[in-house]
C-alpha atoms as a PDB file:
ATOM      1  CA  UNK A   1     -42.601 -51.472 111.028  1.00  0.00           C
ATOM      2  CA  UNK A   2     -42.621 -53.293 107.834  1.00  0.00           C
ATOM      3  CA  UNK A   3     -42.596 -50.502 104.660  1.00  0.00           C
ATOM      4  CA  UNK A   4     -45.328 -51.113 102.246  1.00  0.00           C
ATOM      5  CA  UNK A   5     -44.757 -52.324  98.720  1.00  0.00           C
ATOM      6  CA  UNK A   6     -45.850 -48.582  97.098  1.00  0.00           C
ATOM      7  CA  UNK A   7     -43.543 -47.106  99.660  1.00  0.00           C
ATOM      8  CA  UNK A   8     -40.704 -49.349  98.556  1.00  0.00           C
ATOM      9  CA  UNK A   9     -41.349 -48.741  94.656  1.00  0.00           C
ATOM     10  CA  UNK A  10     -41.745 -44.390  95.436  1.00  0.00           C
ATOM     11  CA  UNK A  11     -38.321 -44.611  97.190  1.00  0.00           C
ATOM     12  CA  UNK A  12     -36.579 -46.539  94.056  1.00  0.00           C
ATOM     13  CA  UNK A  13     -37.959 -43.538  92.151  1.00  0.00           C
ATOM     14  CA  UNK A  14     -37.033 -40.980  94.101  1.00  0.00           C
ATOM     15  CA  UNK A  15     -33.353 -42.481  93.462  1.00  0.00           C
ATOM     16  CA  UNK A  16     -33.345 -43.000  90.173  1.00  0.00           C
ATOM     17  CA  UNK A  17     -34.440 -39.755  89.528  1.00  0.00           C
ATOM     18  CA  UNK A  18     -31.414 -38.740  91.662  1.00  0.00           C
ATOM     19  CA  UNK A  19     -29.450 -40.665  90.126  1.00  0.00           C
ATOM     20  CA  UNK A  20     -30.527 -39.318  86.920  1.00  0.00           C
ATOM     21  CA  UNK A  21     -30.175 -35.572  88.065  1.00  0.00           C
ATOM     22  CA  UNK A  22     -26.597 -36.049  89.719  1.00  0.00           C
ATOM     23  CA  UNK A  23     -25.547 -37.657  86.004  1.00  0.00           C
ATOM     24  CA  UNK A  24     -27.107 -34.557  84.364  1.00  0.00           C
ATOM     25  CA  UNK A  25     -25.414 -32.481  86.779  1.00  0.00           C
ATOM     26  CA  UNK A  26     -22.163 -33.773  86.100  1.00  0.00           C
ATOM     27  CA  UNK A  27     -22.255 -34.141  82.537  1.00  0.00           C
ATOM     28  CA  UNK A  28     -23.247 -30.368  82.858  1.00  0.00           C
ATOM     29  CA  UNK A  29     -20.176 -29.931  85.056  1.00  0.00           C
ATOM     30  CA  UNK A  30     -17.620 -31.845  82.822  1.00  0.00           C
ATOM     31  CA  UNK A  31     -18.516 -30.270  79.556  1.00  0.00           C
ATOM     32  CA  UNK A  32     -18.542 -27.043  80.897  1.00  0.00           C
ATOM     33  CA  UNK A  33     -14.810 -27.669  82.589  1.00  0.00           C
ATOM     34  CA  UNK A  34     -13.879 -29.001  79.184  1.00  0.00           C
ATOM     35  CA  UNK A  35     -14.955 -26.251  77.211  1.00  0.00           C
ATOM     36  CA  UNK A  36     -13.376 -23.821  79.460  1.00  0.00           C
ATOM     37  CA  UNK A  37      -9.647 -25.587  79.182  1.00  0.00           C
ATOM     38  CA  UNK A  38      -9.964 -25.903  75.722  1.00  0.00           C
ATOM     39  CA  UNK A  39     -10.878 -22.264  75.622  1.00  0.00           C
ATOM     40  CA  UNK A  40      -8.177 -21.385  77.360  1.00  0.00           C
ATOM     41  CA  UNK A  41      -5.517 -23.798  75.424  1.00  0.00           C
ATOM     42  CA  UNK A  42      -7.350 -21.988  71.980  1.00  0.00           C
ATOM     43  CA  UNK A  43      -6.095 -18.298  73.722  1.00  0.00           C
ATOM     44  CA  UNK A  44      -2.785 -20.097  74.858  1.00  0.00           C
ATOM     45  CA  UNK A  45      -1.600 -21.740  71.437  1.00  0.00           C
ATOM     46  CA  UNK A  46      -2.876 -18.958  69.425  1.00  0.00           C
ATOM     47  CA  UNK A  47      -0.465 -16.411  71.962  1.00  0.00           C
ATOM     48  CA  UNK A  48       2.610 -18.820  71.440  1.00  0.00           C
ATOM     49  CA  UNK A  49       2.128 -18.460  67.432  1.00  0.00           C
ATOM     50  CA  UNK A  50       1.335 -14.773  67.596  1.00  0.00           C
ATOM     51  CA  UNK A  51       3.972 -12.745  66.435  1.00  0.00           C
ATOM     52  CA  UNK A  52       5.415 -10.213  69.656  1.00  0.00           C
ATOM     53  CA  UNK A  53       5.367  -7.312  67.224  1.00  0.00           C
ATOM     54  CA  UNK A  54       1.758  -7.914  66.932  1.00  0.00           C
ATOM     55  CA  UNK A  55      -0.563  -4.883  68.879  1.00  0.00           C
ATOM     56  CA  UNK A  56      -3.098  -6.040  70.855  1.00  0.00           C
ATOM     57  CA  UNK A  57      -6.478  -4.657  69.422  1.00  0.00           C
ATOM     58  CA  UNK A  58      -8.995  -2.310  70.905  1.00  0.00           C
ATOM     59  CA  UNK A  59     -12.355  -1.704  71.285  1.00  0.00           C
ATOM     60  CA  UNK A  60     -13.658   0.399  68.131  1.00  0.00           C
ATOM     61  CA  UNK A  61     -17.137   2.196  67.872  1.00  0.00           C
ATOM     62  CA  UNK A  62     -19.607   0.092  65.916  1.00  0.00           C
ATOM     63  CA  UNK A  63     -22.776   1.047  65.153  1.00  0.00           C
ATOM     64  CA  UNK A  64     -24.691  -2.035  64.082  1.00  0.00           C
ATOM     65  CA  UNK A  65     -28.443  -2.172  63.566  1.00  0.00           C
ATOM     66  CA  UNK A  66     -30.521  -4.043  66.931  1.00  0.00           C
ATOM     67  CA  UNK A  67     -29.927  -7.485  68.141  1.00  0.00           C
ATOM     68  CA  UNK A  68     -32.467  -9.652  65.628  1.00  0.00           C
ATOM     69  CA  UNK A  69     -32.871 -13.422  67.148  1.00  0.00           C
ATOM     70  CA  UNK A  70     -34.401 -14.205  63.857  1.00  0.00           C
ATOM     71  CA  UNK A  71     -30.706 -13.500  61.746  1.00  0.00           C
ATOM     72  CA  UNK A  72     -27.260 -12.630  62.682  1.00  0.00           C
ATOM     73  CA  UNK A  73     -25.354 -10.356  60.246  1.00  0.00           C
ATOM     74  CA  UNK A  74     -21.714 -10.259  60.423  1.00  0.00           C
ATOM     75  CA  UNK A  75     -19.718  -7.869  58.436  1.00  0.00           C
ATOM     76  CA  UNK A  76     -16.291  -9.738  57.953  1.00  0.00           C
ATOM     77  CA  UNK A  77     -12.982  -8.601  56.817  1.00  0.00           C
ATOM     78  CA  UNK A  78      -9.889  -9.834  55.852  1.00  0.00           C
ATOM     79  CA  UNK A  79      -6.910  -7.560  56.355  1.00  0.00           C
ATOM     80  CA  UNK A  80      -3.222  -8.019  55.618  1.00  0.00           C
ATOM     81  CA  UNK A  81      -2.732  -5.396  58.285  1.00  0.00           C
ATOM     82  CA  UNK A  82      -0.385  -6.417  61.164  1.00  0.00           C
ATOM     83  CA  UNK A  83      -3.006  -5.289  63.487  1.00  0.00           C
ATOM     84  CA  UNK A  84      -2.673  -1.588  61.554  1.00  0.00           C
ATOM     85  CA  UNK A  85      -5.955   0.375  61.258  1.00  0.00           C
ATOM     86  CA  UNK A  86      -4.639   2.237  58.317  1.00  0.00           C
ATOM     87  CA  UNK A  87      -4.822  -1.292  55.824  1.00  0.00           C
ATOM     88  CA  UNK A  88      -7.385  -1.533  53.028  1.00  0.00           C
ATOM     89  CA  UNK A  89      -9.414  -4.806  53.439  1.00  0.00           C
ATOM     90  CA  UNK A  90      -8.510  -7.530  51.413  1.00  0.00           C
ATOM     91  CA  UNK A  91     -12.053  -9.362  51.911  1.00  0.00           C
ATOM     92  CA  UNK A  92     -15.152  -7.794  52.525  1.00  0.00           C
ATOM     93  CA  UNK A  93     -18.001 -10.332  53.083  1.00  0.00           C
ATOM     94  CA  UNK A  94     -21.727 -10.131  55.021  1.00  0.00           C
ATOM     95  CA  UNK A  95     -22.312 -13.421  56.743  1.00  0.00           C
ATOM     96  CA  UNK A  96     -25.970 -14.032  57.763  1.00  0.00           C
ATOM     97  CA  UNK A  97     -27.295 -17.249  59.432  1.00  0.00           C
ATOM     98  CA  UNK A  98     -31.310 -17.530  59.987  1.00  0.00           C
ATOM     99  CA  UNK A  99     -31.329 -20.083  63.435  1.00  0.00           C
ATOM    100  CA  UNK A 100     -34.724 -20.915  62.617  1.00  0.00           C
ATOM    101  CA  UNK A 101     -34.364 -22.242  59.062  1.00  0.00           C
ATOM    102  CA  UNK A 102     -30.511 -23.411  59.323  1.00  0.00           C
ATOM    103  CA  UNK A 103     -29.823 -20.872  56.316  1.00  0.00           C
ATOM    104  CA  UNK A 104     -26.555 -19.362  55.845  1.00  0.00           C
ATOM    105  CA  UNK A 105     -25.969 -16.841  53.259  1.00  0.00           C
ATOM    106  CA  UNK A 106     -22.804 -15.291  52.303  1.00  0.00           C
ATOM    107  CA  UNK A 107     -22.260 -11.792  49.932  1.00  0.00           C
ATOM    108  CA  UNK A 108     -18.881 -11.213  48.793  1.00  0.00           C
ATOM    109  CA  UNK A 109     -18.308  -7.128  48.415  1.00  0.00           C
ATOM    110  CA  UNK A 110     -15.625  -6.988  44.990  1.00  0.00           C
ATOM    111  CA  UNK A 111     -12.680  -4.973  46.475  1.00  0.00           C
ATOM    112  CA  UNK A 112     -12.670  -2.909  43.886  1.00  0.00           C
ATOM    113  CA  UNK A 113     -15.873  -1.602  43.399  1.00  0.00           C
ATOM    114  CA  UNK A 114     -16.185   1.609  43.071  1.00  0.00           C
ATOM    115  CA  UNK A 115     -18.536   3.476  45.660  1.00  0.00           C
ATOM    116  CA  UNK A 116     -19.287   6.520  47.767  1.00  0.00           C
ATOM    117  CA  UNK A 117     -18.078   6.501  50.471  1.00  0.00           C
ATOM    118  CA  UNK A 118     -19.013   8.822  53.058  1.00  0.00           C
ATOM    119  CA  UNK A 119     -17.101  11.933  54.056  1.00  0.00           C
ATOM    120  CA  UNK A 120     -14.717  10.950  51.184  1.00  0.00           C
ATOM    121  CA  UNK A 121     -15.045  11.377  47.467  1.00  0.00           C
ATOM    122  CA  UNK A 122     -15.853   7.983  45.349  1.00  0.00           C
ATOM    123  CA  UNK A 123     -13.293   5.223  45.794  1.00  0.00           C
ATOM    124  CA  UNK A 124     -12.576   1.479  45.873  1.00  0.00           C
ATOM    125  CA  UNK A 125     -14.355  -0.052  48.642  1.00  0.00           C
ATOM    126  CA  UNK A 126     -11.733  -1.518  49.917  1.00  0.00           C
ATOM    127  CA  UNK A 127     -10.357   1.764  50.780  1.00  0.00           C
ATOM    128  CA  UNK A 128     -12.950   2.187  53.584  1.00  0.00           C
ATOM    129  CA  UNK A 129     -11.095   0.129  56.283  1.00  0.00           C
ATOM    130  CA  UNK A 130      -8.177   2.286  55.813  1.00  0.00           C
ATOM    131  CA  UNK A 131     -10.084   5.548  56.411  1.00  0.00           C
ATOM    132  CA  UNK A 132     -12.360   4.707  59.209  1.00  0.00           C
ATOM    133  CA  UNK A 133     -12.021   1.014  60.345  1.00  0.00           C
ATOM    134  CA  UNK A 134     -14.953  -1.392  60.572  1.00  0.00           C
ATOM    135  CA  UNK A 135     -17.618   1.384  61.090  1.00  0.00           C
ATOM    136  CA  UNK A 136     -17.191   3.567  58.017  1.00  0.00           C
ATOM    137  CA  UNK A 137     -16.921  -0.087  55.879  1.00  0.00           C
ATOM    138  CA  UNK A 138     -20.452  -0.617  57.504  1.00  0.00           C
ATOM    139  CA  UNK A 139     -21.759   3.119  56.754  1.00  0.00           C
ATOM    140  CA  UNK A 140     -20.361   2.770  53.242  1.00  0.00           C
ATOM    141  CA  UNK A 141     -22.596  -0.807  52.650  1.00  0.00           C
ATOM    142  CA  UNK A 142     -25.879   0.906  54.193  1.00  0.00           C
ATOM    143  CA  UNK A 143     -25.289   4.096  52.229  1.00  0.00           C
ATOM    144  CA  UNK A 144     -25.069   2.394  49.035  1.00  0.00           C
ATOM    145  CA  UNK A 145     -26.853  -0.631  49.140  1.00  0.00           C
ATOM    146  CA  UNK A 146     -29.385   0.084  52.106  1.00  0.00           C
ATOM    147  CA  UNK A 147     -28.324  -3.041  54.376  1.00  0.00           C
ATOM    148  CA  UNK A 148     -27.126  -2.661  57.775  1.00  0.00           C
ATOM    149  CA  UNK A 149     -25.187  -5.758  60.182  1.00  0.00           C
ATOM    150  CA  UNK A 150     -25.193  -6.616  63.759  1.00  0.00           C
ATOM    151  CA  UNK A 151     -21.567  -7.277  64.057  1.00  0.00           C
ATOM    152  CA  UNK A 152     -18.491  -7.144  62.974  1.00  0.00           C
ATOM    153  CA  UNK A 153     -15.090  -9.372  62.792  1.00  0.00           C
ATOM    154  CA  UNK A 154     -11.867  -8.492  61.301  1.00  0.00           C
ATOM    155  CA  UNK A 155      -9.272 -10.686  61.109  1.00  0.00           C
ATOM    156  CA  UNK A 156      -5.556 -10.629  60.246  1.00  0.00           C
ATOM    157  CA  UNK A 157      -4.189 -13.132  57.445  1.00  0.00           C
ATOM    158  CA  UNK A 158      -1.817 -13.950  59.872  1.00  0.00           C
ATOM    159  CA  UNK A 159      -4.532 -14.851  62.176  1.00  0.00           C
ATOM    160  CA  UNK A 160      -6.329 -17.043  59.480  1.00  0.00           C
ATOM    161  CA  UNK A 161      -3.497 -19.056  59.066  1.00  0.00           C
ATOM    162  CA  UNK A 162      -3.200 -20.232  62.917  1.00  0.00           C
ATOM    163  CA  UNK A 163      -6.952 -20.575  63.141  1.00  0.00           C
ATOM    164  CA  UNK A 164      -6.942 -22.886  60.632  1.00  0.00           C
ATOM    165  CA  UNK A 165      -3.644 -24.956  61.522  1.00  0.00           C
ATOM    166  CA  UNK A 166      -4.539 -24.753  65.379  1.00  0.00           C
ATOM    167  CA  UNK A 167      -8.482 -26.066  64.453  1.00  0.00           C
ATOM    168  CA  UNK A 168      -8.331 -28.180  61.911  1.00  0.00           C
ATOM    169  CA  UNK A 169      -4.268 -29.587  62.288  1.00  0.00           C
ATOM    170  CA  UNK A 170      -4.979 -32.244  59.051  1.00  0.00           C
ATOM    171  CA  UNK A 171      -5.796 -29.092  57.338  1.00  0.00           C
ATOM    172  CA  UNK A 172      -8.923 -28.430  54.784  1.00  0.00           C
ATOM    173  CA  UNK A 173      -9.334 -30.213  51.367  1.00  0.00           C
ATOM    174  CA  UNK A 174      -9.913 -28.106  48.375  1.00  0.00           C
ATOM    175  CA  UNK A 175      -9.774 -28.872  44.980  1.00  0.00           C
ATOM    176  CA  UNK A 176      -6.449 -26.289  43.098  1.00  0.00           C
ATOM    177  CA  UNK A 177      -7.434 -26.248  39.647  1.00  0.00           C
ATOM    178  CA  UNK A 178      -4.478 -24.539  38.397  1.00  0.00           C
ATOM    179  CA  UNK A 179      -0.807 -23.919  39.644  1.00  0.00           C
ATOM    180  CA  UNK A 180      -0.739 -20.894  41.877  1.00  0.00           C
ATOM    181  CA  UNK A 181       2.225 -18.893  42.485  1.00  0.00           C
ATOM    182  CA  UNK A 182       2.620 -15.397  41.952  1.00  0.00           C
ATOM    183  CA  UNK A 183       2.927 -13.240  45.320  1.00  0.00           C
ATOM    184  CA  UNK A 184       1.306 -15.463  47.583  1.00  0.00           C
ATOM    185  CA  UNK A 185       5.094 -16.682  49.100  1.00  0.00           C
ATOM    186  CA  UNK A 186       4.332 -20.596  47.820  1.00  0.00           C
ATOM    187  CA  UNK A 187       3.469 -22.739  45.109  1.00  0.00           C
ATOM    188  CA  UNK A 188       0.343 -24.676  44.775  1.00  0.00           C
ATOM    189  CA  UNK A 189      -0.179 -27.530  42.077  1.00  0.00           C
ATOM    190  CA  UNK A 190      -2.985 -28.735  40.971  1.00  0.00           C
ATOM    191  CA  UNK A 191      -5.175 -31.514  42.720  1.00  0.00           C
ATOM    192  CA  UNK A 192      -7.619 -32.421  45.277  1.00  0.00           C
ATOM    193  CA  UNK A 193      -5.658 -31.868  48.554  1.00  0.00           C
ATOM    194  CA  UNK A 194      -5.764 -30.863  52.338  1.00  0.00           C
ATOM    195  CA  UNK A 195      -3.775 -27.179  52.466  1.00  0.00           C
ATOM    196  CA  UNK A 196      -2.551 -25.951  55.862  1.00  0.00           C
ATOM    197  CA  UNK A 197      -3.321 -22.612  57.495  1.00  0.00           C
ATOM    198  CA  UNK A 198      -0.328 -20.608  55.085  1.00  0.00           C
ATOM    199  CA  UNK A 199      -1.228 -22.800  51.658  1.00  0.00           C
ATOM    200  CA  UNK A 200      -4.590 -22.444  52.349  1.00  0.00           C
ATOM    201  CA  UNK A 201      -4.251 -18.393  52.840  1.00  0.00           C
ATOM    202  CA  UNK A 202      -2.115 -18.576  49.457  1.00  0.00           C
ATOM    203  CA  UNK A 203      -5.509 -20.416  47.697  1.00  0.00           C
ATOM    204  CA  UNK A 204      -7.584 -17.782  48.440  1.00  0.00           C
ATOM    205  CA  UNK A 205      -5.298 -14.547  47.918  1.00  0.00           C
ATOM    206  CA  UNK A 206      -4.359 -16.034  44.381  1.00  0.00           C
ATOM    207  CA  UNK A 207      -5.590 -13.563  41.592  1.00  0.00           C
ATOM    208  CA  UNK A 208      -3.099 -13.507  39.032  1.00  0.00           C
ATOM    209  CA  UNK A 209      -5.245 -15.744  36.416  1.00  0.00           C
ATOM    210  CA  UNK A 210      -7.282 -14.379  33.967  1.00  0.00           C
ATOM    211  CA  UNK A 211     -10.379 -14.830  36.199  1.00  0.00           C
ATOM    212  CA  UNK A 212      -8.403 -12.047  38.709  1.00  0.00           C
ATOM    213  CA  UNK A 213     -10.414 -11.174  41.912  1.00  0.00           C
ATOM    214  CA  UNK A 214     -13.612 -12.848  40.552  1.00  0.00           C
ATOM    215  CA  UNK A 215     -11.468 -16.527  40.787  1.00  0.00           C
ATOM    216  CA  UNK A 216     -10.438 -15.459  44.374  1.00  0.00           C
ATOM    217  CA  UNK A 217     -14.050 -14.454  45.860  1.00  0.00           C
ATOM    218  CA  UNK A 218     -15.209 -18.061  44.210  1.00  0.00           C
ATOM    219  CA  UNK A 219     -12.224 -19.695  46.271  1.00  0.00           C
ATOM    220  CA  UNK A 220     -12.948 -17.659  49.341  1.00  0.00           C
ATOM    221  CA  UNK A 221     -16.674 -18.687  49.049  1.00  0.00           C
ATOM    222  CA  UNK A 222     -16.027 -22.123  48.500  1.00  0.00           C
ATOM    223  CA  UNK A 223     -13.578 -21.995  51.517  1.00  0.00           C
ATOM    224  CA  UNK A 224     -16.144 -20.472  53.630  1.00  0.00           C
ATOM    225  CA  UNK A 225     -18.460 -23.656  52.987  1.00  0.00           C
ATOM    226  CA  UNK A 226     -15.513 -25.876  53.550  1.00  0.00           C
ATOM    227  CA  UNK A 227     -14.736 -24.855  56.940  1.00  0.00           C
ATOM    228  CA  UNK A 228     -18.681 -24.489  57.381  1.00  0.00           C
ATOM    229  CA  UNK A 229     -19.002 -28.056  56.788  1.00  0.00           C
ATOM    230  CA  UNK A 230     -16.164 -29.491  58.796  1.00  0.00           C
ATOM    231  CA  UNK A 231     -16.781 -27.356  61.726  1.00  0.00           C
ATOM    232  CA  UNK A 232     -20.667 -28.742  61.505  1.00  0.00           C
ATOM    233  CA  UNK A 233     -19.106 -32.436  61.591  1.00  0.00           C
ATOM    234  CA  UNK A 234     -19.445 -34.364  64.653  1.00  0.00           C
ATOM    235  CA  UNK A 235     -15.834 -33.593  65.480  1.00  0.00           C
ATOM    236  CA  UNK A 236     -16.530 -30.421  64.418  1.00  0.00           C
ATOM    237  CA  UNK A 237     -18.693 -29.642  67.623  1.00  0.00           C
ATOM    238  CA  UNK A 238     -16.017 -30.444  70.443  1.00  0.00           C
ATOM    239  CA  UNK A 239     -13.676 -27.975  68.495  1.00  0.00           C
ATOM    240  CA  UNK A 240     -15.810 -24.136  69.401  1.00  0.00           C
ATOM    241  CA  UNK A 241     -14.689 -23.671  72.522  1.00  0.00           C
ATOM    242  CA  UNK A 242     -10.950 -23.942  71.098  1.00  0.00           C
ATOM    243  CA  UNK A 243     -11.389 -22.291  68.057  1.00  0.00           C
ATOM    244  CA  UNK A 244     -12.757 -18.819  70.424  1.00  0.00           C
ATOM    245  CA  UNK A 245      -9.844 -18.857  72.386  1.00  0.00           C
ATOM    246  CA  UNK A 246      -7.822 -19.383  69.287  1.00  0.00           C
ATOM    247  CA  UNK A 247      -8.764 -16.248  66.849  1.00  0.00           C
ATOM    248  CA  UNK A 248      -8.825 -13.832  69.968  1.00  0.00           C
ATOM    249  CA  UNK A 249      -5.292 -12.431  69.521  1.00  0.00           C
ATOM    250  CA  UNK A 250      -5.900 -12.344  65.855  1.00  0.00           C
ATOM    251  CA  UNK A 251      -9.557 -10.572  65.677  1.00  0.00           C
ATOM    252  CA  UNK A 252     -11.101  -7.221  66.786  1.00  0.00           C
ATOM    253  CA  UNK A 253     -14.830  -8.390  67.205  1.00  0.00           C
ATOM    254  CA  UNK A 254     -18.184  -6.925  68.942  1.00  0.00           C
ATOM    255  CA  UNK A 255     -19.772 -10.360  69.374  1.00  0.00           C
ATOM    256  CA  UNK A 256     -19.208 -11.519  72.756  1.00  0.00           C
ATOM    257  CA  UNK A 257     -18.032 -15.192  73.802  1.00  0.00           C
ATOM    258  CA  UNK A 258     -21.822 -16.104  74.938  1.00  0.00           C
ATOM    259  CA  UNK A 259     -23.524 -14.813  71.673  1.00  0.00           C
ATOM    260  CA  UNK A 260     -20.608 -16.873  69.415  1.00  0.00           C
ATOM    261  CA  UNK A 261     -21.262 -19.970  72.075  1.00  0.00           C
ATOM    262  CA  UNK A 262     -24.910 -19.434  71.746  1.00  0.00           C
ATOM    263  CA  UNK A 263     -25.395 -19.184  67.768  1.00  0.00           C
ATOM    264  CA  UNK A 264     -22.006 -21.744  67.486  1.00  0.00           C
ATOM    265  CA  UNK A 265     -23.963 -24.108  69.487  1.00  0.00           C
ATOM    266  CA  UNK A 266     -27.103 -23.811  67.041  1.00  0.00           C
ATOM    267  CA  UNK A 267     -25.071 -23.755  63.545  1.00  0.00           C
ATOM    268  CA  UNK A 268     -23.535 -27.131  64.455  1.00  0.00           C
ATOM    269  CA  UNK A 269     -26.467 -28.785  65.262  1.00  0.00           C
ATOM    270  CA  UNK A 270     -28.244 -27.709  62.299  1.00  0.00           C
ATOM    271  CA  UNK A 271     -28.042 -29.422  58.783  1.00  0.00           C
ATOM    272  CA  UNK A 272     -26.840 -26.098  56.980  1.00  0.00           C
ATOM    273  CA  UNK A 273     -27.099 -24.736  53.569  1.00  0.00           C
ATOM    274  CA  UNK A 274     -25.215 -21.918  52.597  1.00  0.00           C
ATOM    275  CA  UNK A 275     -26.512 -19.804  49.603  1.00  0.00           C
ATOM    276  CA  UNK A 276     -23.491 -17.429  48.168  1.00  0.00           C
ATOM    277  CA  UNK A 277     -23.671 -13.910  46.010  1.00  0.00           C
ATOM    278  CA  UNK A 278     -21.154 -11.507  44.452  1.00  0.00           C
ATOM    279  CA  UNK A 279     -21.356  -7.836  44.448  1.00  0.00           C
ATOM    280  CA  UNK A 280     -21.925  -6.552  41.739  1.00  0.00           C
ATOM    281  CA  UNK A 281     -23.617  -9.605  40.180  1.00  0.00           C
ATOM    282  CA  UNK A 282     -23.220 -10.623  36.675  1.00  0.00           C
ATOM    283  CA  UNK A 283     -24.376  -8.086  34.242  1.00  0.00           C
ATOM    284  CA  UNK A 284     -24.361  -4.990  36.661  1.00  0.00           C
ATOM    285  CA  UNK A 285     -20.982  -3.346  36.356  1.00  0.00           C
ATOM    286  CA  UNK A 286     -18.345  -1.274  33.602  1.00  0.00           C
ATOM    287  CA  UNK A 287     -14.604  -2.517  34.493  1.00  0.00           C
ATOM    288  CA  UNK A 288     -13.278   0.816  33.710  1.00  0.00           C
ATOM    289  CA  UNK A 289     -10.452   3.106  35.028  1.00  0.00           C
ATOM    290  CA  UNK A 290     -10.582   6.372  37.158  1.00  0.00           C
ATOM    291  CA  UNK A 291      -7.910   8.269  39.384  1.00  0.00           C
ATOM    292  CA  UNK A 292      -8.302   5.486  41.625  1.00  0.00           C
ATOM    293  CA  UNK A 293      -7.399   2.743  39.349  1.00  0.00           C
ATOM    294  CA  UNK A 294      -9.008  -0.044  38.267  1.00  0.00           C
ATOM    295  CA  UNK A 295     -12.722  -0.287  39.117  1.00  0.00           C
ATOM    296  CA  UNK A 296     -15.978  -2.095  38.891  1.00  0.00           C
ATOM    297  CA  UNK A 297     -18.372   0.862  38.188  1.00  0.00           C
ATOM    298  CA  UNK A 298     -21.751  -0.919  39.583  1.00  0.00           C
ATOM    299  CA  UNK A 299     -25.748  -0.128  39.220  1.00  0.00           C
ATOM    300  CA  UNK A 300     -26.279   0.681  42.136  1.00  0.00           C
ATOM    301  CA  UNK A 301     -29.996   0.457  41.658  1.00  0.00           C
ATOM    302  CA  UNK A 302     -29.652  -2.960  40.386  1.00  0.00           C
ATOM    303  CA  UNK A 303     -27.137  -4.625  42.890  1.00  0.00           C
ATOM    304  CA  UNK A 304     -28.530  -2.801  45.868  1.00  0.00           C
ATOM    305  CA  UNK A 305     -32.058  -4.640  44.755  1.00  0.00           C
ATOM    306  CA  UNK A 306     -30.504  -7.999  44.406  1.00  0.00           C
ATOM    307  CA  UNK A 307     -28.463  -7.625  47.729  1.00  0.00           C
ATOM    308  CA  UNK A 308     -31.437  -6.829  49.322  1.00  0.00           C
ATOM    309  CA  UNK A 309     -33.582  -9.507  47.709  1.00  0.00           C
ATOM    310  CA  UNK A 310     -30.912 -12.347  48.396  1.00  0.00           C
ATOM    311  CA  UNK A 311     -30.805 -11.444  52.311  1.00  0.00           C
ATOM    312  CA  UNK A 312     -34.267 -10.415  53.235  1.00  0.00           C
END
């Protein structure tokens, strides 16, 4: 029975859109294989560097606001901890990223600004981490400056260093403007340059200038965008599966692997601009002393409006 010419050109359709599917499948198939190994050589690097006297973290209460698909807000902090819950935190920042409009905005929290904090009398705000961990840093930033977060990530400086050697091995270009070395273990000269994971930690611990911590929430800013920007590259994008597997022995975190995959997925492919503040902003705060030391006495009023104002 000879087959009709229709019949002939509906059966050369039918396989090309197999063929088409089975590609689709497999691409599927391959990426998610390859993002699973790398995953899994992120964890297994990251274990080799870790150091044995390092405690594995656990889960910790955090009371974040709702899931909002329109932002994600990410309290992060640096601590030079060893994995101890007792450490102040060296870096307080809020990360938000809007997927809709490809905005990223990050507000750097002065460690020494001088807040309530509650259940404890007025203190630096650093001092929050070491009474209650992640949770009471996020009740002391709603009490005083009415914003709440969805997450939370803190990470060991020992942890930065490996993410950022084990990610990006040619390390991340920054610009030193001065020689740094006073009690950050190196010395840094000036120079546009590519630091590893240790000089790199050394850049943006450095405060013994006359600019003091306001110089090292400018570097950690501009680091911030740095790492933004490279991990947004093309070459960037094949790295996220890695770079998960890689800060998991380093970082006590509430975001799950599918929520980081999800938002990673949408950061990279986005052309993003990142907007920065400082708490307190210019203008708002006495540096002054108290019982507690040196502090940055802020308006409240003032800062808590242009906190708000900058994120919503």
């Amino acid at each position: 029975m000879e087959i009709s010419r229709s019949d002939r050109k509906k059966g050369k359709i039918k396989k090309v859109i197999f063929l088409t599917l089975t590609i689709m499948l497999s691409l599927v198939f391959v990426t998610s294989v390859y993002a699973y190994f790398e995953y899994k050589e992120g964890i297994k690097e990251a274990t080799e560097l870790t150091d044995k006297s390092h405690p594995p973290y656990e889960d910790v209460v955090f009371n974040g606001v709702e899931e909002n698909i329109e932002k994600v807000s990410i309290l992060l902090l640096g601590i030079d901890a060893r994995g101890s819950e007792s450490s102040r935190s060296d870096t307080i920042m809020i990360v938000q990223y809007e997927p809709e409009t490809g905005t990223s905005k990050i507000v750097s929290i002065m460690r020494d600004t001088y807040v309530e904090i509650p259940g404890y009398k007025k203190q630096k705000i650093n001092a929050a981490h070491a009474l209650g961990g992640a949770e009471l840093v996020r009740k002391t930033i709603k009490a005083n400056f009415d914003i709440d977060v969805q997450y939370y990530a803190t990470i060991t400086f020992n942890g930065f260093s490996h993410l950022i050697d084990t990610t990006f091995p040619d390390g991340i270009q920054v610009e030193v403007e001065k020689e740094m070395s006073k009690n950050i273990g190196l010395t840094l000269y000036p120079g546009s340059q590519k630091l590893n994971g240790e000089e790199l930690l050394g850049y943006v611990r450095f405060r013994h200038d006359s600019q003091s911590d306001f110089g090292r929430v400018e570097r950690q800013q501009e680091v911030l965008s740095q790492i933004a920007d490279d991990v947004t590259s093309i070459k960037g994008i094949t790295k996220i599966p890695k770079m998960i597997g890689t800060i998991q022995p380093f970082i006590k975190t509430n975001i799950d692997n599918q929520t980081i995959l999800s938002v990673g997925k949408q950061f990279v492919s986005d052309e993003t601009n990142i907007e920065n503040l400082r708490i307190p902003i210019d203008g708002s705060f006495t540096s002054t002393t108290y019982d507690v030391g040196a502090v940055l006495d802020p308006d409240l009023k003032e800062n808590r409006q242009a906190l708000q104002d900058f994120l919503n």
